[in-house]
Protein backbone atom coordinates (compact mmCIF):
# COMPACT_ATOMS: atom_id res chain seq x y z
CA UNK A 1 22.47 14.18 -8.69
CA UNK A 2 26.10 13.62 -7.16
CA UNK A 3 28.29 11.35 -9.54
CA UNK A 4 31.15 9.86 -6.91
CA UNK A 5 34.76 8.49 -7.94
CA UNK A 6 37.31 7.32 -5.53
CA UNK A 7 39.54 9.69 -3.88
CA UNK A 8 42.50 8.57 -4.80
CA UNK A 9 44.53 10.99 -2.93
CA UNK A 10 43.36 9.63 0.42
CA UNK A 11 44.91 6.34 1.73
CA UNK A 12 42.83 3.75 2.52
CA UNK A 13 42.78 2.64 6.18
CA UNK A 14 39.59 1.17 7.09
CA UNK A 15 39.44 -1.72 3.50
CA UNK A 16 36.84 1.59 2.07
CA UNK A 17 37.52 3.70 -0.77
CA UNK A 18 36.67 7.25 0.33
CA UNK A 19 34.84 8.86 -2.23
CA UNK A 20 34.08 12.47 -3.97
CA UNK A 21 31.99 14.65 -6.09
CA UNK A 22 33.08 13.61 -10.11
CA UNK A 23 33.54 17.13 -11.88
CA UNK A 24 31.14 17.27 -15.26
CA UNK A 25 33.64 17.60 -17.26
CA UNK A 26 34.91 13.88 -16.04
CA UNK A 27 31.67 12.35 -16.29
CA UNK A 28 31.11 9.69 -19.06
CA UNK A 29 28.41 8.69 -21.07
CA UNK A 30 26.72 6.28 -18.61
CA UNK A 31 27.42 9.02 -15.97
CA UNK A 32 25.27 11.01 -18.21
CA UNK A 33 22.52 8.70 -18.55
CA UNK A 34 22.26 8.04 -15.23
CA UNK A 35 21.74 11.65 -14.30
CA UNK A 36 19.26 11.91 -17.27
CA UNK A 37 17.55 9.07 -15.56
CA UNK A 38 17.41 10.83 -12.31
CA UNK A 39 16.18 14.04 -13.59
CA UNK A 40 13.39 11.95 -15.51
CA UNK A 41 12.16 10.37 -12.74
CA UNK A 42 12.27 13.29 -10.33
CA UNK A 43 10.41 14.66 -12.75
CA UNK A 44 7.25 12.29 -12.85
CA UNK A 45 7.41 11.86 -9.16
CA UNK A 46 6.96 16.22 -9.08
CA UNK A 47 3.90 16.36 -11.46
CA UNK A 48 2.27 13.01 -9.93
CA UNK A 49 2.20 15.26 -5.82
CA UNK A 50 0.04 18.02 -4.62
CA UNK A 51 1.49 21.32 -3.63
CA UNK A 52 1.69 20.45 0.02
CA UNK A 53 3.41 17.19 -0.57
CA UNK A 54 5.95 18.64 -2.95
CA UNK A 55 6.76 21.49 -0.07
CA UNK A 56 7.58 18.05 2.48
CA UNK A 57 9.93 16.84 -0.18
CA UNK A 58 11.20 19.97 -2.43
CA UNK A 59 14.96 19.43 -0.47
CA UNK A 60 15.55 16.49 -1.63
CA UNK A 61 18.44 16.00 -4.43
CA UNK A 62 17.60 12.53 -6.27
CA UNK A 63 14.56 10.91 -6.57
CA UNK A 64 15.50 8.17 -4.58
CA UNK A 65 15.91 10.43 -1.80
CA UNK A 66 12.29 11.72 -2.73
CA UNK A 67 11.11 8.34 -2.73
CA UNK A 68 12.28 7.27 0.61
CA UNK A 69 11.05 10.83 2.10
CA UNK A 70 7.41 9.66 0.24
CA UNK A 71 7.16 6.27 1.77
CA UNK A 72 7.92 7.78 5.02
CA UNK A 73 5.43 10.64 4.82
CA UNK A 74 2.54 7.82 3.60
CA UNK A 75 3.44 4.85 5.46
CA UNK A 76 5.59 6.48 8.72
CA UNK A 77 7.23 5.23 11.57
CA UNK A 78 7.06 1.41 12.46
CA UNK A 79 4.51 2.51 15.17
CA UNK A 80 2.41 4.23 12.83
CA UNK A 81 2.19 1.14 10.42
CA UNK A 82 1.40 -1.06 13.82
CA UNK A 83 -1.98 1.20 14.55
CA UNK A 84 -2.91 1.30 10.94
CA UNK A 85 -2.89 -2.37 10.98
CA UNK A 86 -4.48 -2.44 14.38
CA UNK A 87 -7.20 -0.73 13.08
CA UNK A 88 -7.95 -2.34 9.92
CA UNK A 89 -8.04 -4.87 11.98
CA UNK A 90 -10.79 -3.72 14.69
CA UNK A 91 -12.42 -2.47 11.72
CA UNK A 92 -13.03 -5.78 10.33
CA UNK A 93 -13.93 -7.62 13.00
CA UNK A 94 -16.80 -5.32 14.02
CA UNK A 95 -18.01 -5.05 10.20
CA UNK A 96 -21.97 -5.82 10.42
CA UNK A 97 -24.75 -4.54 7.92
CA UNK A 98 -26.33 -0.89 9.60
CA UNK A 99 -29.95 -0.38 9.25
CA UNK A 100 -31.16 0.74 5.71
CA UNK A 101 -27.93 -0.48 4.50
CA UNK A 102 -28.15 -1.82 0.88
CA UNK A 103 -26.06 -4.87 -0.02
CA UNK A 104 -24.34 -2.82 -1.99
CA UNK A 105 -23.16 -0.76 0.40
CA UNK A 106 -22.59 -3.47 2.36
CA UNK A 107 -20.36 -4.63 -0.29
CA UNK A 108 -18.50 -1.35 -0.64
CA UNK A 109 -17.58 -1.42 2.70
CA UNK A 110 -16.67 -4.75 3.17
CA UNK A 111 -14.12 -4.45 0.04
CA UNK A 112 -13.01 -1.30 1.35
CA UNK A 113 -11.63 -2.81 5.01
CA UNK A 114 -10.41 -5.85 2.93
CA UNK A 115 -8.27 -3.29 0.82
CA UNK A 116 -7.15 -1.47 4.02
CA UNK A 117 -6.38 -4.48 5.30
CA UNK A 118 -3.93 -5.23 2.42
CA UNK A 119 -2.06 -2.93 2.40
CA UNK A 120 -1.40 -2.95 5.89
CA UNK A 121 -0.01 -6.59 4.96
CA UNK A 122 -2.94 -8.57 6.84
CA UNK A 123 -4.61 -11.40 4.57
CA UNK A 124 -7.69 -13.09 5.43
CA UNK A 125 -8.77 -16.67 3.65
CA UNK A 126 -11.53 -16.50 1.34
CA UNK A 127 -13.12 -18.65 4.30
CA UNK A 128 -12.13 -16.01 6.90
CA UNK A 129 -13.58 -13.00 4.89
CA UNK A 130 -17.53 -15.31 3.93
CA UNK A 131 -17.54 -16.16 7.15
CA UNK A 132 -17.50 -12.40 8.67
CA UNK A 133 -19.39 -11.10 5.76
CA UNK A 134 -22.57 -13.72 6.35
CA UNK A 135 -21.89 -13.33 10.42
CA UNK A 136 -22.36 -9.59 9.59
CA UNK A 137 -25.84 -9.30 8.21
CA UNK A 138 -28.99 -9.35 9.76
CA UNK A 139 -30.59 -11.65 11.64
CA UNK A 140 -34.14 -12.18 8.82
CA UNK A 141 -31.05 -13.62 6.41
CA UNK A 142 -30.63 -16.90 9.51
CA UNK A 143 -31.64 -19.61 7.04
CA UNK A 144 -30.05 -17.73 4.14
CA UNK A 145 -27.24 -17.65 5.92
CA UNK A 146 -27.38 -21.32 6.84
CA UNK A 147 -28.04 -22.24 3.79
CA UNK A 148 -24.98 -20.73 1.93
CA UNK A 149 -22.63 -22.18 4.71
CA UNK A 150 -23.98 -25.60 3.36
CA UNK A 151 -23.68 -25.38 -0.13
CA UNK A 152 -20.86 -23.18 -0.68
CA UNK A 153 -17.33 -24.33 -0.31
CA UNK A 154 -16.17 -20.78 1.64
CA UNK A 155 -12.95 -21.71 1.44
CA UNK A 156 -12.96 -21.41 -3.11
CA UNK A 157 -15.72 -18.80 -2.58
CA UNK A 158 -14.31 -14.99 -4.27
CA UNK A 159 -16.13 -12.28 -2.07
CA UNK A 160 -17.58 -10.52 -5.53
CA UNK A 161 -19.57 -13.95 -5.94
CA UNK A 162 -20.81 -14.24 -2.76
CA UNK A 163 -21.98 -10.77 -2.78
CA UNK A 164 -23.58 -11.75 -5.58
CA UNK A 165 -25.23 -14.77 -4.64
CA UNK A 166 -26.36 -12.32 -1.82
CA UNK A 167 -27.73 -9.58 -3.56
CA UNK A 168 -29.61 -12.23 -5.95
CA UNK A 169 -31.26 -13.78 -2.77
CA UNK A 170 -32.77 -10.33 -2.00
């Protein structure tokens, strides 16, 4: 880690101190701790990646450097982020029960797009999400399915409790 102090030898033309590399024999206590803190969290972000992650990101000097170089690596370019979210998105409009699926599958992979779909930064209502789950199983659960829009409120309805109420049915 770099500690910077203004370079007082330079004038000042554009309202900017220029700065440079503070020798270690200048730094002070906080300068101390600060590189301490840098070190420690470098650290934990080098046990916490695999070896071919640590090889993208083994250049960098400070762990905030390592941290942007992460984010990049796992979220990448603008573009990137725009087809993951396209495809959460495809993903969860399709989302129907296969044959031979259990509800609990069903369930697993339902809650599996919903979390893709978070962190992608899409949100569906609790309305919006009941609505595609019932829509998505078979046809033999009709008056089920009729019968849940009826007496459930889908808009207060948590998706682990209409699973439920699902799974009890069957």
């Amino acid at each position: 880690m770099k500690i910077l102090k203004a370079n007082t030898a330079v004038a000042i033309t554009d309202g900017a101190p220029h700065c440079i590399e503070k020798p270690r024999e200048e730094w002070t206590a906080e300068d101390k701790r600060k590189a301490n803190l840098d070190n420690a969290a470098k650290d934990i972000l080098y046990i916490t990646l695999d070896k071919i992650t640590f090889s993208k990101i083994n250049m960098c000097k400070t762990a905030k450097e390592i941290w942007e170089k992460l984010i990049q690596l796992c979220e990448g370019n603008d573009q990137t982020k725009e087809n993951k979210l396209l495809v959460a998105i495809q993903k969860f409009d399709i989302i129907k029960t296969k044959t031979r699926e259990s509800m609990n599958e069903y369930d697993e992979k339902v809650n599996r797009i919903i979390n893709e779909l978070n962190v992608v930064g899409k949100v569906y209502s609790n309305k919006e999400i009941a609505l595609k789950v019932i829509r998505g199983l078979p046809k033999e659960w009709d008056v089920k399915t009729i019968a849940m829009r009826e007496s459930k409120d889908l808009n207060m309805v948590e998706l682990h409790d209409l699973f439920a109420d699902i799974k009890a049915y069957k």
